[in-house]
PDB file of N, CA and C in Angstrom:
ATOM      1  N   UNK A   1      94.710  94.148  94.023  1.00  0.00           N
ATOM      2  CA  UNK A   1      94.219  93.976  95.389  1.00  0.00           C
ATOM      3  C   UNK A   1      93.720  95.313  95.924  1.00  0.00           C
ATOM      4  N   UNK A   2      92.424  95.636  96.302  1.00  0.00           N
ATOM      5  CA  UNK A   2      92.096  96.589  96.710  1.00  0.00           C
ATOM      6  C   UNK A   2      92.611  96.909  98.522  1.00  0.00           C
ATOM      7  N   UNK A   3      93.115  97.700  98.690  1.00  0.00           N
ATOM      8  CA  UNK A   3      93.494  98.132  99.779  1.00  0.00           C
ATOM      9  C   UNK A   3      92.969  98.981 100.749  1.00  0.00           C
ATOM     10  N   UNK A   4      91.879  98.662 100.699  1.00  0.00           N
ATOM     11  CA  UNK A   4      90.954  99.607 101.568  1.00  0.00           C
ATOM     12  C   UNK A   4      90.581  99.090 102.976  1.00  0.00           C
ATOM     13  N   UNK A   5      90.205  99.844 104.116  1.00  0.00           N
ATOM     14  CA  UNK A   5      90.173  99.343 105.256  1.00  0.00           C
ATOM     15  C   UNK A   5      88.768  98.247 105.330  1.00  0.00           C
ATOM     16  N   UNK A   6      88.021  98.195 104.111  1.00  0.00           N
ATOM     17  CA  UNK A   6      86.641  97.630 104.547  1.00  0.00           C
ATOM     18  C   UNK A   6      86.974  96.250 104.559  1.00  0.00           C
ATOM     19  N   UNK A   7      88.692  95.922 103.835  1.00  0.00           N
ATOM     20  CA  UNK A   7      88.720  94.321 103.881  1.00  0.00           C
ATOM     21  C   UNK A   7      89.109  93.527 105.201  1.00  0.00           C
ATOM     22  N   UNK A   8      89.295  94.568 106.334  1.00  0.00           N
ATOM     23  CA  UNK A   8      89.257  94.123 107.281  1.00  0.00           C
ATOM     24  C   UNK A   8      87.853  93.954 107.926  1.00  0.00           C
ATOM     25  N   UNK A   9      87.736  92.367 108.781  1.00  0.00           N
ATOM     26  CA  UNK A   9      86.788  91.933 109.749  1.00  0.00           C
ATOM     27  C   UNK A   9      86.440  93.041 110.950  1.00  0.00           C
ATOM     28  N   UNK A  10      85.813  93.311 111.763  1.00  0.00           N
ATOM     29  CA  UNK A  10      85.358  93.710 113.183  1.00  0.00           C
ATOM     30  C   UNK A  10      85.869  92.040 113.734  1.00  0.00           C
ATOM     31  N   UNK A  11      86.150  92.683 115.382  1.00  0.00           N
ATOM     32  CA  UNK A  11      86.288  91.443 115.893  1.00  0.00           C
ATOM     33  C   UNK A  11      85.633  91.274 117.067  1.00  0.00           C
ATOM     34  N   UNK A  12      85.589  90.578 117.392  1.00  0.00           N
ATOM     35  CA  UNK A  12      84.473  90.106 118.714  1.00  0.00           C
ATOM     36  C   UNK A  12      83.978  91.018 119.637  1.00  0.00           C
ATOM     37  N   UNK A  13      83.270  91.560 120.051  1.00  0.00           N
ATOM     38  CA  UNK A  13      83.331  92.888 120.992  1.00  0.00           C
ATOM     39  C   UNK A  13      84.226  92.793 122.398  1.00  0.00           C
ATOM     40  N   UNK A  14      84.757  91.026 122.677  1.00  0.00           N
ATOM     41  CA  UNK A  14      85.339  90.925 124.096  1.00  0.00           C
ATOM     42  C   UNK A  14      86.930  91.845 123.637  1.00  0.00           C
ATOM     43  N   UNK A  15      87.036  91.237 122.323  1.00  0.00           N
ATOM     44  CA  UNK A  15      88.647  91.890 121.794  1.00  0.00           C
ATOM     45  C   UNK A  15      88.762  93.224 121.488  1.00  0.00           C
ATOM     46  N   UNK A  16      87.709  93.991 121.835  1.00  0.00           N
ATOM     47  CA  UNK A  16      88.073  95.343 121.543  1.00  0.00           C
ATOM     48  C   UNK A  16      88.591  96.516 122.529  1.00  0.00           C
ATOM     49  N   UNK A  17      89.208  97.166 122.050  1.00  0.00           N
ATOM     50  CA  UNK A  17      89.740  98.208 123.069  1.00  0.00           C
ATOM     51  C   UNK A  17      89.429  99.261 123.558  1.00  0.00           C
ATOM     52  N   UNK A  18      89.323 100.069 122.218  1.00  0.00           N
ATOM     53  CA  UNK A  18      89.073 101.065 122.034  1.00  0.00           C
ATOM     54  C   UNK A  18      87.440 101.634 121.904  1.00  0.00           C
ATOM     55  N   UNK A  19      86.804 102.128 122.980  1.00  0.00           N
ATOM     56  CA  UNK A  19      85.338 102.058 122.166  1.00  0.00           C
ATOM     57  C   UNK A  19      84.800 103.650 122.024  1.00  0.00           C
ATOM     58  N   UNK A  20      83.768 103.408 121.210  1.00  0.00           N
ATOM     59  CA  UNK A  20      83.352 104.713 121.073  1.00  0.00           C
ATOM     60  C   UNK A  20      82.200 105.189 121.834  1.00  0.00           C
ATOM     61  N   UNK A  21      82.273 106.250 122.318  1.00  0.00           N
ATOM     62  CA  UNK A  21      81.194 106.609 123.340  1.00  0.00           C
ATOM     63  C   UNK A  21      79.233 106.354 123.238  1.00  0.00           C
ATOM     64  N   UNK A  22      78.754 105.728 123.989  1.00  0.00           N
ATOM     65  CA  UNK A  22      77.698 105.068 123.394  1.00  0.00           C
ATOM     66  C   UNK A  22      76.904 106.656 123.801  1.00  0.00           C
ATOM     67  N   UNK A  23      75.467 106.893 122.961  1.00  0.00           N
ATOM     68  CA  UNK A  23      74.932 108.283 122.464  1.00  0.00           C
ATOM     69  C   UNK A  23      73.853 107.576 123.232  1.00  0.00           C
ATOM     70  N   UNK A  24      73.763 108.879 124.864  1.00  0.00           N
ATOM     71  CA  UNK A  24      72.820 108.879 125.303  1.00  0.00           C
ATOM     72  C   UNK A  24      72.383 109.971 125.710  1.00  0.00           C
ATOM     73  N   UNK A  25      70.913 110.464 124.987  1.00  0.00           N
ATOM     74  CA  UNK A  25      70.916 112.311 124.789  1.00  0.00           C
ATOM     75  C   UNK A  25      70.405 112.510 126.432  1.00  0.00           C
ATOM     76  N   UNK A  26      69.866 111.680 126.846  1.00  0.00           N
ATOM     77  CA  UNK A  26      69.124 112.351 128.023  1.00  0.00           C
ATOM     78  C   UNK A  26      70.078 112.315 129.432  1.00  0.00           C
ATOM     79  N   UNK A  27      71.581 112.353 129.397  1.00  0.00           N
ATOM     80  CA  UNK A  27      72.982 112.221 130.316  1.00  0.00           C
ATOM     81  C   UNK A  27      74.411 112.726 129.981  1.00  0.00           C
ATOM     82  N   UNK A  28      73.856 113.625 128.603  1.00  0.00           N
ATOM     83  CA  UNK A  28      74.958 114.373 128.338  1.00  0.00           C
ATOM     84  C   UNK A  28      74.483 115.915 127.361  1.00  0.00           C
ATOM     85  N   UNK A  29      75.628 116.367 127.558  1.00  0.00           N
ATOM     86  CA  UNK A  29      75.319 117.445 126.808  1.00  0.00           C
ATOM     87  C   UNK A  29      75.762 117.946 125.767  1.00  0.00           C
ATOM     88  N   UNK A  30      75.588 118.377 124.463  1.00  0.00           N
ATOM     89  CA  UNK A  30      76.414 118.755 123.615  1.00  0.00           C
ATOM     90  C   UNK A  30      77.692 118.661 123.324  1.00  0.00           C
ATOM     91  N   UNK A  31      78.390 117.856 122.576  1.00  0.00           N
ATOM     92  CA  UNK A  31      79.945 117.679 122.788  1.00  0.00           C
ATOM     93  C   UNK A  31      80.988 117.383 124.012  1.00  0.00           C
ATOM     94  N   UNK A  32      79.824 116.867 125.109  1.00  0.00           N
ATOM     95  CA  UNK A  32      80.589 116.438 126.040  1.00  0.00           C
ATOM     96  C   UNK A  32      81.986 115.577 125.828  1.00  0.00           C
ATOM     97  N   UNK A  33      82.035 114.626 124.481  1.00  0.00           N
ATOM     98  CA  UNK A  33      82.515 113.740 124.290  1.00  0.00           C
ATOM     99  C   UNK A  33      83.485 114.257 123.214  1.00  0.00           C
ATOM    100  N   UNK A  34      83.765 115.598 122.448  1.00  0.00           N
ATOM    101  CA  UNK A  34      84.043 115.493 121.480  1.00  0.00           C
ATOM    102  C   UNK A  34      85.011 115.940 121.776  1.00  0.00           C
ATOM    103  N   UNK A  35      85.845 115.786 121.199  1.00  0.00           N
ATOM    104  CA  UNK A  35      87.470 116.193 120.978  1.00  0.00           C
ATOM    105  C   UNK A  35      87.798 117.702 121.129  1.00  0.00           C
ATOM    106  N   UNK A  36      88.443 118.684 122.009  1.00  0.00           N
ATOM    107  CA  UNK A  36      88.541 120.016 121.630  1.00  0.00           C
ATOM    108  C   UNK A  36      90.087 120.355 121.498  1.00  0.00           C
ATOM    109  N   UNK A  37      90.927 119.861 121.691  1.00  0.00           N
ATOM    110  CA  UNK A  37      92.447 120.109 121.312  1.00  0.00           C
ATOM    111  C   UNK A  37      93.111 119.090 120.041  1.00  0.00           C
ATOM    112  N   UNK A  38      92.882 118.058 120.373  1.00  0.00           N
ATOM    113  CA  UNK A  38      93.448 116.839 119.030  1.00  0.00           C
ATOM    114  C   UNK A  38      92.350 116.055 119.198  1.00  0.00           C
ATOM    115  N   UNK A  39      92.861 114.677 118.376  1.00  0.00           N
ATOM    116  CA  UNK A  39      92.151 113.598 117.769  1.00  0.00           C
ATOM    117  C   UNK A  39      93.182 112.885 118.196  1.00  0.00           C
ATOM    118  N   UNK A  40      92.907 111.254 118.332  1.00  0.00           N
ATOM    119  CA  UNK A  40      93.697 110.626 118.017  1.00  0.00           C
ATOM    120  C   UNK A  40      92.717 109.216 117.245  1.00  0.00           C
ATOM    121  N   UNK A  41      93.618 108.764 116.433  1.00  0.00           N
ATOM    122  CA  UNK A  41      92.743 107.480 116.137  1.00  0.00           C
ATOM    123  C   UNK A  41      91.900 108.275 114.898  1.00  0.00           C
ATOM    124  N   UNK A  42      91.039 107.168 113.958  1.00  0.00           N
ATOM    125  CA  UNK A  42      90.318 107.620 112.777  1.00  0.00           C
ATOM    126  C   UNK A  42      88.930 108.256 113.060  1.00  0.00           C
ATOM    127  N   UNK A  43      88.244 108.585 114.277  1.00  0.00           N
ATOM    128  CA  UNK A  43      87.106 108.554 114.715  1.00  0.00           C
ATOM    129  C   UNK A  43      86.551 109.992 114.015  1.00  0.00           C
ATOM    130  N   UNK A  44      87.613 110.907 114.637  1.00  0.00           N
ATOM    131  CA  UNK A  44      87.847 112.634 114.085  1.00  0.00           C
ATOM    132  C   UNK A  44      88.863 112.732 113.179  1.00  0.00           C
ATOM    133  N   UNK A  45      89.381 111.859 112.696  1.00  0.00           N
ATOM    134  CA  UNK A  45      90.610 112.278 111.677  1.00  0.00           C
ATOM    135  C   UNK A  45      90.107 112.769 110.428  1.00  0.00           C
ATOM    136  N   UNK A  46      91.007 113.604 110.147  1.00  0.00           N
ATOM    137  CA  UNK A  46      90.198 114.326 108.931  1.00  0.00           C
ATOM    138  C   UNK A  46      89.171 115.460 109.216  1.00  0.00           C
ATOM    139  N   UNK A  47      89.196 116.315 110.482  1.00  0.00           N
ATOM    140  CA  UNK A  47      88.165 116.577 110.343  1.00  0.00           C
ATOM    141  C   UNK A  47      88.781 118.716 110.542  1.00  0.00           C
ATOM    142  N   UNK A  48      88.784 119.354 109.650  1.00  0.00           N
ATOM    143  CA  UNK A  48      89.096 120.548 109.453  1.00  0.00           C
ATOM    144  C   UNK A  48      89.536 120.991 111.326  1.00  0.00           C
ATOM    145  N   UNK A  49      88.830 121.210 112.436  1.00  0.00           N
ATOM    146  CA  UNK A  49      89.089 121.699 113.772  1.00  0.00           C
ATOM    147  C   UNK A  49      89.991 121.529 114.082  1.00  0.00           C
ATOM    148  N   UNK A  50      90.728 119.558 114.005  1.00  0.00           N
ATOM    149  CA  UNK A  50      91.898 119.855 113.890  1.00  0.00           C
ATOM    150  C   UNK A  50      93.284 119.781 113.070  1.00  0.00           C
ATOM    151  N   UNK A  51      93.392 120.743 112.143  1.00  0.00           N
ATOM    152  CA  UNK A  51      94.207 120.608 111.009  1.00  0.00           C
ATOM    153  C   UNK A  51      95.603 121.169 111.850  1.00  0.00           C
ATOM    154  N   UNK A  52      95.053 122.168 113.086  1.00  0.00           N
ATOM    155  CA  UNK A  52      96.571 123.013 113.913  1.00  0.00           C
ATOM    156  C   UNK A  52      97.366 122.095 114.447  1.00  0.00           C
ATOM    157  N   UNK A  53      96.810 120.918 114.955  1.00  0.00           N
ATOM    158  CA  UNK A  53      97.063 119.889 115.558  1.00  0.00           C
ATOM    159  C   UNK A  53      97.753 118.857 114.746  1.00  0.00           C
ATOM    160  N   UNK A  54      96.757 118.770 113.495  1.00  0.00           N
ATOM    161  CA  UNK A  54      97.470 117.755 112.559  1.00  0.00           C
ATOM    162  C   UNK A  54      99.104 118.273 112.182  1.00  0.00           C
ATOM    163  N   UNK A  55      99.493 119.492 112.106  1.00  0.00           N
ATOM    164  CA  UNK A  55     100.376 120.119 111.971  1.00  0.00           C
ATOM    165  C   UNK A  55     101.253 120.084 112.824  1.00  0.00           C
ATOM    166  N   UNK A  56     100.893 120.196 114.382  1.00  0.00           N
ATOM    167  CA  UNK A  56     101.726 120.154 115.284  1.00  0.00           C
ATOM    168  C   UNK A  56     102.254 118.449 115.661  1.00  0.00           C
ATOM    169  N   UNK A  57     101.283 117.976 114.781  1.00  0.00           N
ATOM    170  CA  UNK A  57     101.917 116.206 115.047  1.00  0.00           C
ATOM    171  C   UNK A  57     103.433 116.242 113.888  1.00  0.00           C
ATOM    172  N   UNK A  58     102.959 116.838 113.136  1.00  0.00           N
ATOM    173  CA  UNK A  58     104.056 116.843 112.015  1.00  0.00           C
ATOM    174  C   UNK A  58     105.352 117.513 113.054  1.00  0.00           C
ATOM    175  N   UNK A  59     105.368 118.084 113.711  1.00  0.00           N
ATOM    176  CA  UNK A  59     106.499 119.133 114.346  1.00  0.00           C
ATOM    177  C   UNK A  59     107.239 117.824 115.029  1.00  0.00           C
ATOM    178  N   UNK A  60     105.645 117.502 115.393  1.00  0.00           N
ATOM    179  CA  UNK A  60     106.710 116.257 117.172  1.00  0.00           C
ATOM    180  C   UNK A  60     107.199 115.294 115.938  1.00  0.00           C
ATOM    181  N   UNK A  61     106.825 114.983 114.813  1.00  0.00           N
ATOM    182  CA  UNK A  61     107.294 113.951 114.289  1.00  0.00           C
ATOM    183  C   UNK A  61     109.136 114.478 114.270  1.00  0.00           C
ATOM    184  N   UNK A  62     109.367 115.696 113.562  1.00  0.00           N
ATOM    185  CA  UNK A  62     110.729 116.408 113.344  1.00  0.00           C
ATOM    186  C   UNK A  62     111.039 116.057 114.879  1.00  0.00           C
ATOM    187  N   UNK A  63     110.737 116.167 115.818  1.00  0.00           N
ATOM    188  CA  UNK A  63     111.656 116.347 116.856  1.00  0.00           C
ATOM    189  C   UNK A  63     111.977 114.823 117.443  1.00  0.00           C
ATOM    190  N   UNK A  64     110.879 113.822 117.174  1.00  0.00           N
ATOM    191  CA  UNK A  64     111.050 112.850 117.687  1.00  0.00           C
ATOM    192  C   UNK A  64     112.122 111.803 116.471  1.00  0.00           C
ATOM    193  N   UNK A  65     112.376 112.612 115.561  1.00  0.00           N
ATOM    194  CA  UNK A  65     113.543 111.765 114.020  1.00  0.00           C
ATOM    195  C   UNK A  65     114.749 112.930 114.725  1.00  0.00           C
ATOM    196  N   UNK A  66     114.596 113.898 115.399  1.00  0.00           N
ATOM    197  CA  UNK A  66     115.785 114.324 115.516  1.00  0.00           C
ATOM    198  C   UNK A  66     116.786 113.799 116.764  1.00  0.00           C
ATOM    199  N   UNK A  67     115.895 112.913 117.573  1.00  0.00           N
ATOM    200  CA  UNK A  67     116.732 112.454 118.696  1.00  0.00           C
ATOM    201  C   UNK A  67     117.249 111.036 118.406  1.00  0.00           C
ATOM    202  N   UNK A  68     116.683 110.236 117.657  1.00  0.00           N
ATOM    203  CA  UNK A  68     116.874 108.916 117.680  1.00  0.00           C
ATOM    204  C   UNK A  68     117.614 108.629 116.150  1.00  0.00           C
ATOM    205  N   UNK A  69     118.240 107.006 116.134  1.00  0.00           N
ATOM    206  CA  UNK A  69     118.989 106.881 114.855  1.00  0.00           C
ATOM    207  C   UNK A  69     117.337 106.777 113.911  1.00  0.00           C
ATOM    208  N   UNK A  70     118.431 106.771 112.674  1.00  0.00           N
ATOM    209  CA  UNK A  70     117.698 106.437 111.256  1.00  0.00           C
ATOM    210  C   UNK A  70     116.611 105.121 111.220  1.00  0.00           C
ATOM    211  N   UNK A  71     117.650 103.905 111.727  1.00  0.00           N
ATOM    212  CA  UNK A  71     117.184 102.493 111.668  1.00  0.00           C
ATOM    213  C   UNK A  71     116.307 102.260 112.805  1.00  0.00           C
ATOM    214  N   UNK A  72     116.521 103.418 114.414  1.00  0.00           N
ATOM    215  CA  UNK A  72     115.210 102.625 115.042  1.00  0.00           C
ATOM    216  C   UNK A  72     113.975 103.403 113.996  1.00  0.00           C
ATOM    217  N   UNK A  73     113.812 104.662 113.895  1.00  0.00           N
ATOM    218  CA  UNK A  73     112.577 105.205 113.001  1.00  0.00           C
ATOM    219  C   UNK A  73     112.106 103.979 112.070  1.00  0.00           C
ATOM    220  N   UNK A  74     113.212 103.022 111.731  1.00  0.00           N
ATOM    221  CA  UNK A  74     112.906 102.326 110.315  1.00  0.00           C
ATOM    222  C   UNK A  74     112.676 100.940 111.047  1.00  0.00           C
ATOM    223  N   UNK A  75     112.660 100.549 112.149  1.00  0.00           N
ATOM    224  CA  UNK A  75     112.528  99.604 112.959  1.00  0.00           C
ATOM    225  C   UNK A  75     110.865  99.673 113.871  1.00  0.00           C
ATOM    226  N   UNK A  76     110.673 101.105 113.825  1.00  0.00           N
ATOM    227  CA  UNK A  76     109.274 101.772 114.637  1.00  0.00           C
ATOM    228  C   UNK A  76     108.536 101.474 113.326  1.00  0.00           C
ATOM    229  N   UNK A  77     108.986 102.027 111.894  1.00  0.00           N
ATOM    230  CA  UNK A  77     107.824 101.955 111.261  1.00  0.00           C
ATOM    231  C   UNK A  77     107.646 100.521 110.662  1.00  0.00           C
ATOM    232  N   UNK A  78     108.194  99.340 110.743  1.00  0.00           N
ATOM    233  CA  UNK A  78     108.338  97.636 110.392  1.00  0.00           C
ATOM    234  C   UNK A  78     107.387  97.434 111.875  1.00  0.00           C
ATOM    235  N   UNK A  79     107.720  97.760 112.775  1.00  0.00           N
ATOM    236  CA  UNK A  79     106.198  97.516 113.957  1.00  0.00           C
ATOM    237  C   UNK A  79     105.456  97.716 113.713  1.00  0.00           C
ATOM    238  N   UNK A  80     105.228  98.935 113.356  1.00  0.00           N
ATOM    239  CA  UNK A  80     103.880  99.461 112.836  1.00  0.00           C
ATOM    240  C   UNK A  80     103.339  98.596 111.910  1.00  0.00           C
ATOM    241  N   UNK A  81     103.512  98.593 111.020  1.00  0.00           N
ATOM    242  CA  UNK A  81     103.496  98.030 109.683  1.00  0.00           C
ATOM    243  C   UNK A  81     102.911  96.047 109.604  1.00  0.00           C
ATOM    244  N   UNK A  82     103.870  95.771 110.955  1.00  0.00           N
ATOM    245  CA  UNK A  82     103.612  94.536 111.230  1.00  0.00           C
ATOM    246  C   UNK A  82     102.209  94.199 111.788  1.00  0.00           C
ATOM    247  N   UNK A  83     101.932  95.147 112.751  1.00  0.00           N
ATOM    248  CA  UNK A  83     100.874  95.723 113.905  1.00  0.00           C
ATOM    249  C   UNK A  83      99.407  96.291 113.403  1.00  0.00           C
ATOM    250  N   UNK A  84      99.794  96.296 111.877  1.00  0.00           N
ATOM    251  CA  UNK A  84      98.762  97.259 111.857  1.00  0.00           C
ATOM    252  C   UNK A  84      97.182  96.656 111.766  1.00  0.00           C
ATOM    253  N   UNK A  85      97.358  95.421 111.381  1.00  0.00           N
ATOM    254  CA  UNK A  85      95.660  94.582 111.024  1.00  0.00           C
ATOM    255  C   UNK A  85      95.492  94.766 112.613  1.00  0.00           C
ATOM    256  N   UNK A  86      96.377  94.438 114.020  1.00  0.00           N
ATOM    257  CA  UNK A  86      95.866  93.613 115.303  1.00  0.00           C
ATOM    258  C   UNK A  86      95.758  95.735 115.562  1.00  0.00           C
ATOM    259  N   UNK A  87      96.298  96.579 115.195  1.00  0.00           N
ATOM    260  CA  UNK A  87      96.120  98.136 115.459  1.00  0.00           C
ATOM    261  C   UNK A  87      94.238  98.648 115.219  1.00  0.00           C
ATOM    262  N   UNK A  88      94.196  98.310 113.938  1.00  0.00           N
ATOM    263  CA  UNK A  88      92.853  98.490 113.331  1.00  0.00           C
ATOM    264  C   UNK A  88      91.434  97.607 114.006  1.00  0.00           C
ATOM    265  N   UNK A  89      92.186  96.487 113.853  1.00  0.00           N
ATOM    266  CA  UNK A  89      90.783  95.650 115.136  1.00  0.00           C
ATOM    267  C   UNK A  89      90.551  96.238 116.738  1.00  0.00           C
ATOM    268  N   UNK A  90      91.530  96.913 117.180  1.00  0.00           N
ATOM    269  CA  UNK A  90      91.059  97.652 118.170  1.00  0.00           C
ATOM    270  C   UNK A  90      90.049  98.422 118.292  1.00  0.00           C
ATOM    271  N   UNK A  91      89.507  99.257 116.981  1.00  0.00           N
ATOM    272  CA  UNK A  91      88.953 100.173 117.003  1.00  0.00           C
ATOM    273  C   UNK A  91      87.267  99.002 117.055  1.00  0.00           C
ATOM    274  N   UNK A  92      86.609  99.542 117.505  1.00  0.00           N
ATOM    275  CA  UNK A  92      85.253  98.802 117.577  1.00  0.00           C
ATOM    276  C   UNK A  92      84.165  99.428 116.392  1.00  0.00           C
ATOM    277  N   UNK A  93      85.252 100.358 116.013  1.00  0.00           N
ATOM    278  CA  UNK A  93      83.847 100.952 114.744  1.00  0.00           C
ATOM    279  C   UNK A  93      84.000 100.260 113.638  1.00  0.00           C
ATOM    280  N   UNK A  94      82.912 100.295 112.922  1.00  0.00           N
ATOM    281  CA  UNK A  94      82.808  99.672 111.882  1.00  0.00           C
ATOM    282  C   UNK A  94      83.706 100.273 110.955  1.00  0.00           C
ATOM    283  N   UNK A  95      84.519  99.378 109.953  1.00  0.00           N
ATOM    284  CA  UNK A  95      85.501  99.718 109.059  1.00  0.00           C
ATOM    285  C   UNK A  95      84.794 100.222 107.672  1.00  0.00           C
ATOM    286  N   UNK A  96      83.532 100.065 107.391  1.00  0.00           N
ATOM    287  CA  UNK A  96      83.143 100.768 106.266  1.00  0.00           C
ATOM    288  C   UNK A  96      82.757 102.497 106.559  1.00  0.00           C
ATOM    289  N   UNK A  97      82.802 103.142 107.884  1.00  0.00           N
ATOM    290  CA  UNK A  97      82.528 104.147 108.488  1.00  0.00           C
ATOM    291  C   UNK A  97      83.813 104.697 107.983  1.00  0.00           C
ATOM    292  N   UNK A  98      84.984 104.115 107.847  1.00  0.00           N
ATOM    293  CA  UNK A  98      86.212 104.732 108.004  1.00  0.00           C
ATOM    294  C   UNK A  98      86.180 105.417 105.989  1.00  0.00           C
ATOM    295  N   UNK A  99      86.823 106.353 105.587  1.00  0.00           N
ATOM    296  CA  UNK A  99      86.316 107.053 104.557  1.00  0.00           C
ATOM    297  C   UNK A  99      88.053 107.532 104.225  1.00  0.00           C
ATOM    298  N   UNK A 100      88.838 106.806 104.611  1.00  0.00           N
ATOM    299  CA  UNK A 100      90.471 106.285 103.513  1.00  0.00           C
ATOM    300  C   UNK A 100      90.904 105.396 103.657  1.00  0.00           C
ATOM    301  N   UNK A 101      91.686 104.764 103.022  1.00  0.00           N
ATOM    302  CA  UNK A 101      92.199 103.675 102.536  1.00  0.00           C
ATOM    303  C   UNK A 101      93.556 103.443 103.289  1.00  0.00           C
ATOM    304  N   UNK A 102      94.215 102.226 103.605  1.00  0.00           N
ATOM    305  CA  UNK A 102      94.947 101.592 104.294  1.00  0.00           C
ATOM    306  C   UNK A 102      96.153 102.566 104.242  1.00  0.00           C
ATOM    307  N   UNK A 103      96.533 103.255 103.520  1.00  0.00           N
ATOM    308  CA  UNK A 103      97.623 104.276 103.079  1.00  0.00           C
ATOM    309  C   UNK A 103      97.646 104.991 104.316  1.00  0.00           C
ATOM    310  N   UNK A 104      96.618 105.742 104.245  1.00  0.00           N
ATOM    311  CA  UNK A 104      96.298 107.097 104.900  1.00  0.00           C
ATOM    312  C   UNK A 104      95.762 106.696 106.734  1.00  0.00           C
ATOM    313  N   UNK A 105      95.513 105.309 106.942  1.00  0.00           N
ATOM    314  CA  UNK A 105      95.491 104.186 108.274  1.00  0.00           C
ATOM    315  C   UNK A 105      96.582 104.681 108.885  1.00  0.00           C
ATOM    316  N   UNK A 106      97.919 103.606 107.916  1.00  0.00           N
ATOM    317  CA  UNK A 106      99.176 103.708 108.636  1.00  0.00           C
ATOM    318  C   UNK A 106      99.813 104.805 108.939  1.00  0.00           C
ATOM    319  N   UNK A 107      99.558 106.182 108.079  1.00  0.00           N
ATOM    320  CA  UNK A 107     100.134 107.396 108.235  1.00  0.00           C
ATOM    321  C   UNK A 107      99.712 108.314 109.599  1.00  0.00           C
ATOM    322  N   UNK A 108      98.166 107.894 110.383  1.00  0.00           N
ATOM    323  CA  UNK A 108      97.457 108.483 111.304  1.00  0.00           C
ATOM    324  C   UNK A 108      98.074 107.741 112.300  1.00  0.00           C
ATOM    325  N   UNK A 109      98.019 106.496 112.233  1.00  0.00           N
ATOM    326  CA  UNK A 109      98.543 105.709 113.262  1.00  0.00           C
ATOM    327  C   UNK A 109     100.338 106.110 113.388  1.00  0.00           C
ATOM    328  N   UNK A 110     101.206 105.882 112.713  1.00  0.00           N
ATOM    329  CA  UNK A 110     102.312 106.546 112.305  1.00  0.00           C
ATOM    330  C   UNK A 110     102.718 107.537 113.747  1.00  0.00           C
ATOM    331  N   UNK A 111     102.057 108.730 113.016  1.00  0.00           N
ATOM    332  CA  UNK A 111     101.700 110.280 113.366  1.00  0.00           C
ATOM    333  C   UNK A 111     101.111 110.439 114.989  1.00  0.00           C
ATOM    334  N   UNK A 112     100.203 109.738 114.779  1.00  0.00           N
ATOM    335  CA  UNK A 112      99.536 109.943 116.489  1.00  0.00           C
ATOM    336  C   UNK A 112     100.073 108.871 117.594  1.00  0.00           C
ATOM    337  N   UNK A 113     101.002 107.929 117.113  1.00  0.00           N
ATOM    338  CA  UNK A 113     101.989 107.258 117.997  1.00  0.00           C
ATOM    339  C   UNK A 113     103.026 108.262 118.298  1.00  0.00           C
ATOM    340  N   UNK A 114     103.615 108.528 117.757  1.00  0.00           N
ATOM    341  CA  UNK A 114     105.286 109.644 117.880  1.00  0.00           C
ATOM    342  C   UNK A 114     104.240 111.269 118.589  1.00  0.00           C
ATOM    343  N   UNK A 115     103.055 111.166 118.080  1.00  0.00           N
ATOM    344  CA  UNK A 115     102.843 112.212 119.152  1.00  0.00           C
ATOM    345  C   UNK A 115     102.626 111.980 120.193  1.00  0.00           C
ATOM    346  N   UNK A 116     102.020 111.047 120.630  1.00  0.00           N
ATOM    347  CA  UNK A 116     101.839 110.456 121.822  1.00  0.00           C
ATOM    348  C   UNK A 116     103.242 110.411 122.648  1.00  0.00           C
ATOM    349  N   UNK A 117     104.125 109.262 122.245  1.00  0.00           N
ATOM    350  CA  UNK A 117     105.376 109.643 122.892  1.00  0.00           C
ATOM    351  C   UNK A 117     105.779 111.270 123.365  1.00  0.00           C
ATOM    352  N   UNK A 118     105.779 111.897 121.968  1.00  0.00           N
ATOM    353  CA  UNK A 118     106.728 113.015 122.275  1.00  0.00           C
ATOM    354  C   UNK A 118     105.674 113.739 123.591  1.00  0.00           C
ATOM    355  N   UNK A 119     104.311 113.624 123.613  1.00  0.00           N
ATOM    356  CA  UNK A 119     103.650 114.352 124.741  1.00  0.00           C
ATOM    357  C   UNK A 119     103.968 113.816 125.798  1.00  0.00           C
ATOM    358  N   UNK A 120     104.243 112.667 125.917  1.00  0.00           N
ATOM    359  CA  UNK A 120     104.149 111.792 127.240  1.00  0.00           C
ATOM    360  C   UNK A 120     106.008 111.661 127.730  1.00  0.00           C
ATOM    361  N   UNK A 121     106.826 111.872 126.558  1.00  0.00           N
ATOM    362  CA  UNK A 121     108.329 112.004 126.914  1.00  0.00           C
ATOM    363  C   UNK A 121     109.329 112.776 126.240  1.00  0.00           C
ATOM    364  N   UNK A 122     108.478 113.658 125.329  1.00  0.00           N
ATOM    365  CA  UNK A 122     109.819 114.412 124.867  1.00  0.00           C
ATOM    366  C   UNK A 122     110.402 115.448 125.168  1.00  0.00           C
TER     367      UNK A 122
END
């Protein structure tokens, strides 16, 4: 079974969430839109600028396994896990754009959830 994100559908544009900024040169300016501290989501993932960041998600991950038991971590990542096809249809971009495989999905999503928390409560 190939496991790549392209075997997922796009879904209706009413069901989407997440969108990506529509490119209009003559109302913006150079990187108005682009990410300058983190990423979240596959849009910029992967992308060298932020590797300090990718790193510092790894930190909040240590701090956010150091407050809580073993089994919720193992209970967060069975959500995830459960979540992840209705996670991925959020995104409105096309899934052949995306350039890793379902592995490396759940690990971003993973990662930029627990950072999210830890920014917003730790």
């Amino acid at each position: 079974m190939n496991d790549s994100l392209q075997l997922y559908k796009p879904r209706a544009p009413r069901d989407y969430c997440i969108y990506e900024v529509p490119y209009c040169p003559s109302r913006m300016s150079d990187g108005v839109y682009t990410p300058m501290l983190f990423s979240i989501g596959p849009m910029h993932y992967g992308k060298s600028e932020f590797s300090v960041m990718e790193e510092q998600k790894r930190r909040y991950y240590e701090k956010f396994c150091s407050r809580i038991p073993d089994d919720s971590l193992e209970e967060f990542k069975s959500f995830l896990q459960r979540e992840e096809t209705r996670i991925l249809g959020r995104y409105r971009y096309d899934c052949r754009t995306f350039s890793f495989q379902m592995d490396e999905f759940r690990k971003m999503i993973f990662y930029d959830s627990i950072f999210i928390f830890e920014l917003l409560f730790g």
